[in-house]
PDB file of N, CA and C in Angstrom:
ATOM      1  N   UNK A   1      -9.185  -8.872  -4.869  1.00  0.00           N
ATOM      2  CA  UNK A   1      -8.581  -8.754  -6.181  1.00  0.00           C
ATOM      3  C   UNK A   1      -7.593  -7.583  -6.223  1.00  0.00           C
ATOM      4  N   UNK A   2      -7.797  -6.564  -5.004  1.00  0.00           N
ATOM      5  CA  UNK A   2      -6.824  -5.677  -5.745  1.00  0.00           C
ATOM      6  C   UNK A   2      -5.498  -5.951  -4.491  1.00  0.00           C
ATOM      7  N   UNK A   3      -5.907  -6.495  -3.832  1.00  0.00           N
ATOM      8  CA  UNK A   3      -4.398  -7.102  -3.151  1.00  0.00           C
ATOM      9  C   UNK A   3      -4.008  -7.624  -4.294  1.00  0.00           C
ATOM     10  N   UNK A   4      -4.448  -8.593  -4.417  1.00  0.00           N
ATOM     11  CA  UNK A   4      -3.615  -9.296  -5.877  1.00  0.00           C
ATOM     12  C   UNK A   4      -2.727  -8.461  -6.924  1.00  0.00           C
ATOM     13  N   UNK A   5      -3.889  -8.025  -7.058  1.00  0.00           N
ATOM     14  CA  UNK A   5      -2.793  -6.798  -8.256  1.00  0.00           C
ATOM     15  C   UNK A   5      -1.801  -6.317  -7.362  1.00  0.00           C
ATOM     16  N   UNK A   6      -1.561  -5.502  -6.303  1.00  0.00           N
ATOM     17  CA  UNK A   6      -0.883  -4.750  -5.591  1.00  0.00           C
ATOM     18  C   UNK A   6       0.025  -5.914  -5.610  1.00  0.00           C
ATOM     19  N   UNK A   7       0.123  -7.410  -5.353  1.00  0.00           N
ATOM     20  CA  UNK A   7       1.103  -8.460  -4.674  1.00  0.00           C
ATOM     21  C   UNK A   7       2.018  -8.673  -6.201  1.00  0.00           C
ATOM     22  N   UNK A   8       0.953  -8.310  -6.963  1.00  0.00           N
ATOM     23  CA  UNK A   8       2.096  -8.670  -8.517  1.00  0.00           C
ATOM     24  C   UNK A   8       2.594  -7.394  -9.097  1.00  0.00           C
ATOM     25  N   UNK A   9       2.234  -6.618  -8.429  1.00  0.00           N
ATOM     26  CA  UNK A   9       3.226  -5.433  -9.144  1.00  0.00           C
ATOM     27  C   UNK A   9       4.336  -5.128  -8.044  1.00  0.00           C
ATOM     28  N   UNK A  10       4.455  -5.177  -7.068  1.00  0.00           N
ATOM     29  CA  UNK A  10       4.983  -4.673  -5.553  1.00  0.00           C
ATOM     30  C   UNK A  10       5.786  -5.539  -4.973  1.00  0.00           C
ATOM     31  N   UNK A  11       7.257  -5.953  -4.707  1.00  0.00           N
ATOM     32  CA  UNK A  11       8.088  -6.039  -3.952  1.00  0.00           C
ATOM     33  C   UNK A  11       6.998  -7.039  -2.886  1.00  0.00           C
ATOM     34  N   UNK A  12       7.481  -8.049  -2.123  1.00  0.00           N
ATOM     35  CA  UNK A  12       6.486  -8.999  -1.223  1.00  0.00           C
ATOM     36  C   UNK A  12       7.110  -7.841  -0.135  1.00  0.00           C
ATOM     37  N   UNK A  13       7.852  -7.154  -0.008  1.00  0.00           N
ATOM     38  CA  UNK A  13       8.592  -6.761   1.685  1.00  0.00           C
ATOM     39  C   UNK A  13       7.543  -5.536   1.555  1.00  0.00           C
ATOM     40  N   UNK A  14       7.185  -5.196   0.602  1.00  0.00           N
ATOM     41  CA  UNK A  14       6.108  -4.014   0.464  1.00  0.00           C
ATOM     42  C   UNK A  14       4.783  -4.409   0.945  1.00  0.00           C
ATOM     43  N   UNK A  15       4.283  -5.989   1.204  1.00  0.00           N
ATOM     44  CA  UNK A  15       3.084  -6.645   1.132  1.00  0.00           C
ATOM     45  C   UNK A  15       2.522  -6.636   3.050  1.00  0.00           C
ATOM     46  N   UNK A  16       1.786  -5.242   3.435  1.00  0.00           N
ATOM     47  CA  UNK A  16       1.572  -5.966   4.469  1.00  0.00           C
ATOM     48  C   UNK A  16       0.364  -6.357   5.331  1.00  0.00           C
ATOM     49  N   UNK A  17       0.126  -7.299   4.292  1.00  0.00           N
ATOM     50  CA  UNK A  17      -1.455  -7.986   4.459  1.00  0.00           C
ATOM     51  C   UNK A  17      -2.403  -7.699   3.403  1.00  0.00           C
ATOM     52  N   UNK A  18      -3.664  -8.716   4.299  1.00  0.00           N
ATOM     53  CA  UNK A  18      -4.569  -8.894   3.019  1.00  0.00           C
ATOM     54  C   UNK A  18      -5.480  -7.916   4.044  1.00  0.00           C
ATOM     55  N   UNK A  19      -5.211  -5.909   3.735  1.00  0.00           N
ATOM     56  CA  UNK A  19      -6.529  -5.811   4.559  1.00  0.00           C
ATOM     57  C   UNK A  19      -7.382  -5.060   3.966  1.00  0.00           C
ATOM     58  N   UNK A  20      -8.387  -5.335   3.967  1.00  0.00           N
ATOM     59  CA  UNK A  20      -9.542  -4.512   3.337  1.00  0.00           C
ATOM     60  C   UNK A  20      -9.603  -3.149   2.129  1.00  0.00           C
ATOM     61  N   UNK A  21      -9.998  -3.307   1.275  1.00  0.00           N
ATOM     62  CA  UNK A  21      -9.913  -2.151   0.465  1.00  0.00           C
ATOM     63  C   UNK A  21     -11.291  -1.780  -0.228  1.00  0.00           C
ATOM     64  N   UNK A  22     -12.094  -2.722   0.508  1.00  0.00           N
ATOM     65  CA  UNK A  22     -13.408  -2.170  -0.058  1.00  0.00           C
ATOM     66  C   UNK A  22     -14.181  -0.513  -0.021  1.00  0.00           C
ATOM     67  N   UNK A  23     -13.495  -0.029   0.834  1.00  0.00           N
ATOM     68  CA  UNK A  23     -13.530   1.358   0.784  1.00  0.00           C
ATOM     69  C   UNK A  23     -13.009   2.064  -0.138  1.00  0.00           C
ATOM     70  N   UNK A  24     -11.580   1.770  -0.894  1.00  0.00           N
ATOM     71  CA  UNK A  24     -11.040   2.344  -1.559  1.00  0.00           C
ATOM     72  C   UNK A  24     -12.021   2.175  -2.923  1.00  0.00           C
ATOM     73  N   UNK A  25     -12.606   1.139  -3.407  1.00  0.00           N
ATOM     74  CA  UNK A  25     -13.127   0.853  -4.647  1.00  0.00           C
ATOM     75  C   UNK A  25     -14.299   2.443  -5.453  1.00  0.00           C
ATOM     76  N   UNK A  26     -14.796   2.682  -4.191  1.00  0.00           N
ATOM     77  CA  UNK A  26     -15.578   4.211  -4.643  1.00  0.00           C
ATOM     78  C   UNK A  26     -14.929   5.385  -4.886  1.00  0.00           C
ATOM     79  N   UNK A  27     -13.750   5.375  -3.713  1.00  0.00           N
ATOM     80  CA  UNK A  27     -12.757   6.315  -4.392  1.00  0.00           C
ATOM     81  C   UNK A  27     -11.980   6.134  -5.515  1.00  0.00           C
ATOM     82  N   UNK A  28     -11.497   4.577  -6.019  1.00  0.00           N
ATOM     83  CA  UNK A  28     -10.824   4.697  -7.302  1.00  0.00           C
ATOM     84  C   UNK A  28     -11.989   5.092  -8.597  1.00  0.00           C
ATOM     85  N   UNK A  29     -13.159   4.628  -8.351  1.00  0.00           N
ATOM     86  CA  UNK A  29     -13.961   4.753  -9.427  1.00  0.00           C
ATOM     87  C   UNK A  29     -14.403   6.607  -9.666  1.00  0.00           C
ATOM     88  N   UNK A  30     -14.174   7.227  -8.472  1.00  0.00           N
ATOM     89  CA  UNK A  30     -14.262   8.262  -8.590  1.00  0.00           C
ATOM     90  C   UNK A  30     -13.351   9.158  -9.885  1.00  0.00           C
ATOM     91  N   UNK A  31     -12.065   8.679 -10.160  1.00  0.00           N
ATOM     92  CA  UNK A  31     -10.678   9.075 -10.955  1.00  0.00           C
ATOM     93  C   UNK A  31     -10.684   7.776 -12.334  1.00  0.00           C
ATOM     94  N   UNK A  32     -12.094   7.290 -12.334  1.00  0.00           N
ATOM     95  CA  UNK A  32     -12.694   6.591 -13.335  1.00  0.00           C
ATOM     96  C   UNK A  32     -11.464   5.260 -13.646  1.00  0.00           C
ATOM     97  N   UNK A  33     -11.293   4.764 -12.098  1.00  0.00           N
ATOM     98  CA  UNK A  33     -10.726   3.464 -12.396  1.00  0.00           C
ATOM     99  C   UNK A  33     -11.335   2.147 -11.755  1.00  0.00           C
ATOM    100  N   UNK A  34     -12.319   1.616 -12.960  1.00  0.00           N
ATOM    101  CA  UNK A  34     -13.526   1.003 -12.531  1.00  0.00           C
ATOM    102  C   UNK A  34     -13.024  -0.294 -12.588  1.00  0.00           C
ATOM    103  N   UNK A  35     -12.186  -1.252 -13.240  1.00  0.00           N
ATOM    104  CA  UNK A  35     -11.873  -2.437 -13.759  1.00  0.00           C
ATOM    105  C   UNK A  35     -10.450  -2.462 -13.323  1.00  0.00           C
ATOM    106  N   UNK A  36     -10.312  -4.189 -12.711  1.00  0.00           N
ATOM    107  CA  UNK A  36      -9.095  -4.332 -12.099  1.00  0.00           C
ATOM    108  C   UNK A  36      -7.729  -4.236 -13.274  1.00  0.00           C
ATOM    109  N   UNK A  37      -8.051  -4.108 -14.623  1.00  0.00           N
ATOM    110  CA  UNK A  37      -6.956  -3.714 -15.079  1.00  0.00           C
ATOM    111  C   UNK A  37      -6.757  -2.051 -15.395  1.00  0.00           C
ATOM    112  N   UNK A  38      -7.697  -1.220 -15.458  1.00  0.00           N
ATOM    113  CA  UNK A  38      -7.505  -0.049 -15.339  1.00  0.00           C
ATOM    114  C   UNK A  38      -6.577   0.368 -13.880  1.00  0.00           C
ATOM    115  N   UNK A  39      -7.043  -0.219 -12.717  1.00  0.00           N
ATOM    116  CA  UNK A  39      -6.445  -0.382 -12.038  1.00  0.00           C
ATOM    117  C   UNK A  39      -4.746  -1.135 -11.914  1.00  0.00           C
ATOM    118  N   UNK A  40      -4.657  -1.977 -12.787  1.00  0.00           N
ATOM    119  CA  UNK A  40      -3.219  -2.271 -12.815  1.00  0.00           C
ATOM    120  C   UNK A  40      -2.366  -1.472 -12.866  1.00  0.00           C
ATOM    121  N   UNK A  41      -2.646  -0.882 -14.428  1.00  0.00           N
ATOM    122  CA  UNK A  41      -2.274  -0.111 -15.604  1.00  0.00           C
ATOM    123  C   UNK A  41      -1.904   1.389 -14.533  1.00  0.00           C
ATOM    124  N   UNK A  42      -2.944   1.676 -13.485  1.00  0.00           N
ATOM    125  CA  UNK A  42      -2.333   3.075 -12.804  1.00  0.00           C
ATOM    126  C   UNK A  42      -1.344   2.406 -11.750  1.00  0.00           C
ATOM    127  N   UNK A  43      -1.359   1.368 -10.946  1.00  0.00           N
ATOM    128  CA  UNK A  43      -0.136   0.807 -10.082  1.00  0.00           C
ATOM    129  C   UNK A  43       1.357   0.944 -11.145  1.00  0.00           C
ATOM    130  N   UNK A  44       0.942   0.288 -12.352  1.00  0.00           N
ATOM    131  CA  UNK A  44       2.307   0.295 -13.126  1.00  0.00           C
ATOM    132  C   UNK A  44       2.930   1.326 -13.501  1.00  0.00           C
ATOM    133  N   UNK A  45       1.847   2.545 -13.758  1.00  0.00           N
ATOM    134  CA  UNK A  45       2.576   3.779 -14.197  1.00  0.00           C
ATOM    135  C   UNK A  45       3.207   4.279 -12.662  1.00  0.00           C
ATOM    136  N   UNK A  46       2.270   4.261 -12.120  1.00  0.00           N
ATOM    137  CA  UNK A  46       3.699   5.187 -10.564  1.00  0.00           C
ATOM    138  C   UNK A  46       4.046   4.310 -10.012  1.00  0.00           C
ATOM    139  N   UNK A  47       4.678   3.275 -10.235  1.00  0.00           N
ATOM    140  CA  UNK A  47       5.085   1.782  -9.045  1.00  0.00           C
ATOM    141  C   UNK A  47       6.521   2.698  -8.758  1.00  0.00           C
ATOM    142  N   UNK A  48       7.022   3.169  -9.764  1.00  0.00           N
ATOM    143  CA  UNK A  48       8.280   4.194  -9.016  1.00  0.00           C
ATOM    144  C   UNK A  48       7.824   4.610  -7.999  1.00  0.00           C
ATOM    145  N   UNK A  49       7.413   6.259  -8.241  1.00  0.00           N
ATOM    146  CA  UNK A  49       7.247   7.367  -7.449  1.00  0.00           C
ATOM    147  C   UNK A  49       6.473   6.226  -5.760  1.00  0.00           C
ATOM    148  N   UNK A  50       5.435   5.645  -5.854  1.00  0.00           N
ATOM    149  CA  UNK A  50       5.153   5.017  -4.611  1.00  0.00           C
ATOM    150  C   UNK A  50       5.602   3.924  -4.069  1.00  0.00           C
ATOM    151  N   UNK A  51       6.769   3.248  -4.794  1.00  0.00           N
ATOM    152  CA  UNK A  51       7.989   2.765  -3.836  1.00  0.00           C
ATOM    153  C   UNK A  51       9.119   3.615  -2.996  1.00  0.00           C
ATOM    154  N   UNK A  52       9.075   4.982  -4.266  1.00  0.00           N
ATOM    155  CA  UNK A  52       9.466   6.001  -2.982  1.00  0.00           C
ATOM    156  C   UNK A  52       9.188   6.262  -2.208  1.00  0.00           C
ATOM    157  N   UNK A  53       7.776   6.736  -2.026  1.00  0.00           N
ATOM    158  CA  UNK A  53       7.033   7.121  -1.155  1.00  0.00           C
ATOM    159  C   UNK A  53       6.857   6.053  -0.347  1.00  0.00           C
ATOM    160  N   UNK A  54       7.233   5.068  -0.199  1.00  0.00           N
ATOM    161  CA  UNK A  54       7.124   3.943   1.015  1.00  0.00           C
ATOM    162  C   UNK A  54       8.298   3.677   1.835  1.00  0.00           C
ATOM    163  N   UNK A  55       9.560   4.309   0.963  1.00  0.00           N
ATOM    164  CA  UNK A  55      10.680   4.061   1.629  1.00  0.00           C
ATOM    165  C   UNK A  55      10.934   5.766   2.728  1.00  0.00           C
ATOM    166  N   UNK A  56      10.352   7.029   2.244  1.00  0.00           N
ATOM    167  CA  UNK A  56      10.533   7.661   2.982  1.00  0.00           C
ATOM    168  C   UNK A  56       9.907   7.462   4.675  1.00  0.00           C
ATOM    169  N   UNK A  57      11.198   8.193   5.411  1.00  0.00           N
ATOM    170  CA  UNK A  57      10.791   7.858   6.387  1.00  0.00           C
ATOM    171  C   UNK A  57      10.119   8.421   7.294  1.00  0.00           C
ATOM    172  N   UNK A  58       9.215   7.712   8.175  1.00  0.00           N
ATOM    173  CA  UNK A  58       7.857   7.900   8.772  1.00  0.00           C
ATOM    174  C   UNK A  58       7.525   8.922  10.430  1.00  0.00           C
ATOM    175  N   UNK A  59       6.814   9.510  10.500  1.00  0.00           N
ATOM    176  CA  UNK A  59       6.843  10.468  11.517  1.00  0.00           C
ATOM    177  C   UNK A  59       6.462  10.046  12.992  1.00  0.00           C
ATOM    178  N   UNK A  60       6.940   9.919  13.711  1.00  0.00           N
ATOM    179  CA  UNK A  60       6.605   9.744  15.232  1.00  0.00           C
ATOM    180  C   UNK A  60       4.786   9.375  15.029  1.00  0.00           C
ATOM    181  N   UNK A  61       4.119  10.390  14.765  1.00  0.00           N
ATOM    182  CA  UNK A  61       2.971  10.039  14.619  1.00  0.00           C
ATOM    183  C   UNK A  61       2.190   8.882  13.743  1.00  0.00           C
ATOM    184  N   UNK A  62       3.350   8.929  12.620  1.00  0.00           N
ATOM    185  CA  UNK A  62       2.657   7.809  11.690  1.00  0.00           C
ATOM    186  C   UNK A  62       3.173   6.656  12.426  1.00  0.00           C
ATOM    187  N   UNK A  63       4.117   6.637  12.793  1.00  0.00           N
ATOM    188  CA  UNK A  63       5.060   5.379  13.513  1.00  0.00           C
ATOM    189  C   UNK A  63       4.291   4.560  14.600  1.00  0.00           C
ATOM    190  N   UNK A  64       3.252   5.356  15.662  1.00  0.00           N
ATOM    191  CA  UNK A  64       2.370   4.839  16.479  1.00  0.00           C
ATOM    192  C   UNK A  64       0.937   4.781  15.993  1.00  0.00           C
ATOM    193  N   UNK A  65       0.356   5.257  14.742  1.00  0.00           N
ATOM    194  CA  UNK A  65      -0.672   4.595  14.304  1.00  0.00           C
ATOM    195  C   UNK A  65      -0.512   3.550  13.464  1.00  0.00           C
ATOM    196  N   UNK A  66       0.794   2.892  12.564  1.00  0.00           N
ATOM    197  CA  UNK A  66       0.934   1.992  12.324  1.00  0.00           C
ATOM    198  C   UNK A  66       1.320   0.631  12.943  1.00  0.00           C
ATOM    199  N   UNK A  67       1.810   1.341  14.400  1.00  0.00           N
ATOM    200  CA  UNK A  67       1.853   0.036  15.704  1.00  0.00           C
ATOM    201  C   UNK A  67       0.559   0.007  15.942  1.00  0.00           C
ATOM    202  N   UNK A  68      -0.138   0.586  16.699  1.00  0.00           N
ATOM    203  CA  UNK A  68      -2.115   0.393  16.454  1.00  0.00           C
ATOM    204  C   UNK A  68      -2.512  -0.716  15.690  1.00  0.00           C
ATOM    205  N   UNK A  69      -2.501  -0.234  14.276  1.00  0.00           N
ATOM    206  CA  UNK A  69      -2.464  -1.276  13.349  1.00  0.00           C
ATOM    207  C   UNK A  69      -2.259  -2.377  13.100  1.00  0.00           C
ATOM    208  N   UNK A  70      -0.715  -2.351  13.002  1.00  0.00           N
ATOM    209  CA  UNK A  70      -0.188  -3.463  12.736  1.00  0.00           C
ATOM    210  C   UNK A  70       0.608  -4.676  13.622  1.00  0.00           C
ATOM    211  N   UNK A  71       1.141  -3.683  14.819  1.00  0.00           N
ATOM    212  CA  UNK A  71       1.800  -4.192  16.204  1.00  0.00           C
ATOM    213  C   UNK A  71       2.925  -3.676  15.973  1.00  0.00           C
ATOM    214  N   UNK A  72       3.554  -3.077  17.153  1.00  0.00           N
ATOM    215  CA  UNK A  72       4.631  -2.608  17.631  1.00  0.00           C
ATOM    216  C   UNK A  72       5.981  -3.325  16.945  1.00  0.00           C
ATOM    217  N   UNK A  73       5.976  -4.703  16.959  1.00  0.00           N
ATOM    218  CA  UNK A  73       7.082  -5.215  16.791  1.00  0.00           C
ATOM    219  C   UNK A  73       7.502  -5.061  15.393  1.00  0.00           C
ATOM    220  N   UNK A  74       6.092  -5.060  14.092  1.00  0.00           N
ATOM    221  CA  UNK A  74       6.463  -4.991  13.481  1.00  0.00           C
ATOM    222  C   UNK A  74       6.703  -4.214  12.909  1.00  0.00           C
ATOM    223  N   UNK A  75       6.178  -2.732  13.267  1.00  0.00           N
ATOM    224  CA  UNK A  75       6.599  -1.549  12.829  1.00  0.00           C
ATOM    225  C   UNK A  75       8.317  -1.507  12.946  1.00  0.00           C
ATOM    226  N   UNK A  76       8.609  -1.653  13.824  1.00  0.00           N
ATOM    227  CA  UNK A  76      10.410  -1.230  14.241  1.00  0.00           C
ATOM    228  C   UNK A  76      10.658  -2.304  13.638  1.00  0.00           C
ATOM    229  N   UNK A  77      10.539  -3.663  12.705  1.00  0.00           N
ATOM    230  CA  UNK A  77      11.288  -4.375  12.217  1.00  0.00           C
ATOM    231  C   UNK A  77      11.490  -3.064  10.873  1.00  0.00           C
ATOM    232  N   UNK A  78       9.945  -3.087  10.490  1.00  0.00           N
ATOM    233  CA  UNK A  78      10.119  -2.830   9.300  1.00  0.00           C
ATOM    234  C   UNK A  78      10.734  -1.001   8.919  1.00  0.00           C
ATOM    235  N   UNK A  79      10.472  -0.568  10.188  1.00  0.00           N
ATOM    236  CA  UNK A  79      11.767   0.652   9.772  1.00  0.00           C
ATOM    237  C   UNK A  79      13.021   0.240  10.022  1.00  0.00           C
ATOM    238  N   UNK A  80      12.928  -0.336  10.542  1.00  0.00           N
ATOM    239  CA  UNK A  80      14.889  -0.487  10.349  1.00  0.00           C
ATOM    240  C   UNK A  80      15.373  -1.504   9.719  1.00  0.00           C
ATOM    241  N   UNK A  81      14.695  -2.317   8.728  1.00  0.00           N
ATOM    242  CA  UNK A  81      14.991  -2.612   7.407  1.00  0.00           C
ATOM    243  C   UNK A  81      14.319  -1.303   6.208  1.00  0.00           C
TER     244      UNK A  81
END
């Protein structure tokens, strides 16, 4: 569900994958965002500021744990778009 939300507030080129966020759910409830629209409601207020923060660009180090991740190829597509 909260991919979902993330897929309807967020750009699809921003979308990359459906992966796990069940971890995150204890930490959002921690900042008392218990319900997937409380949760919207905070994507919508900073959907700015963390589309910025997605376009800045990424450090040698982040660059090879997101090939780890995600695969090589698609890291270098997606920095150099």
């Amino acid at each position: 569900m909260i991919h979902r939300v993330m897929a309807n507030t967020f750009p699809k080129r921003n979308d990359y994958g459906q992966g796990s966020f069940e971890e995150r759910v204890p930490e959002l409830a921690k900042f008392g965002i218990t319900t997937l629209d409380k949760f919207q409601r905070l994507m919508i207020r900073h959907r700015n500021k963390l589309l910025r923060i997605d376009r800045d660009r990424l450090s040698p180090t982040e660059e090879r744990q997101y090939a780890k991740w995600l695969g090589a190829s698609f890291v270098t597509d997606a920095v150099h778009r």
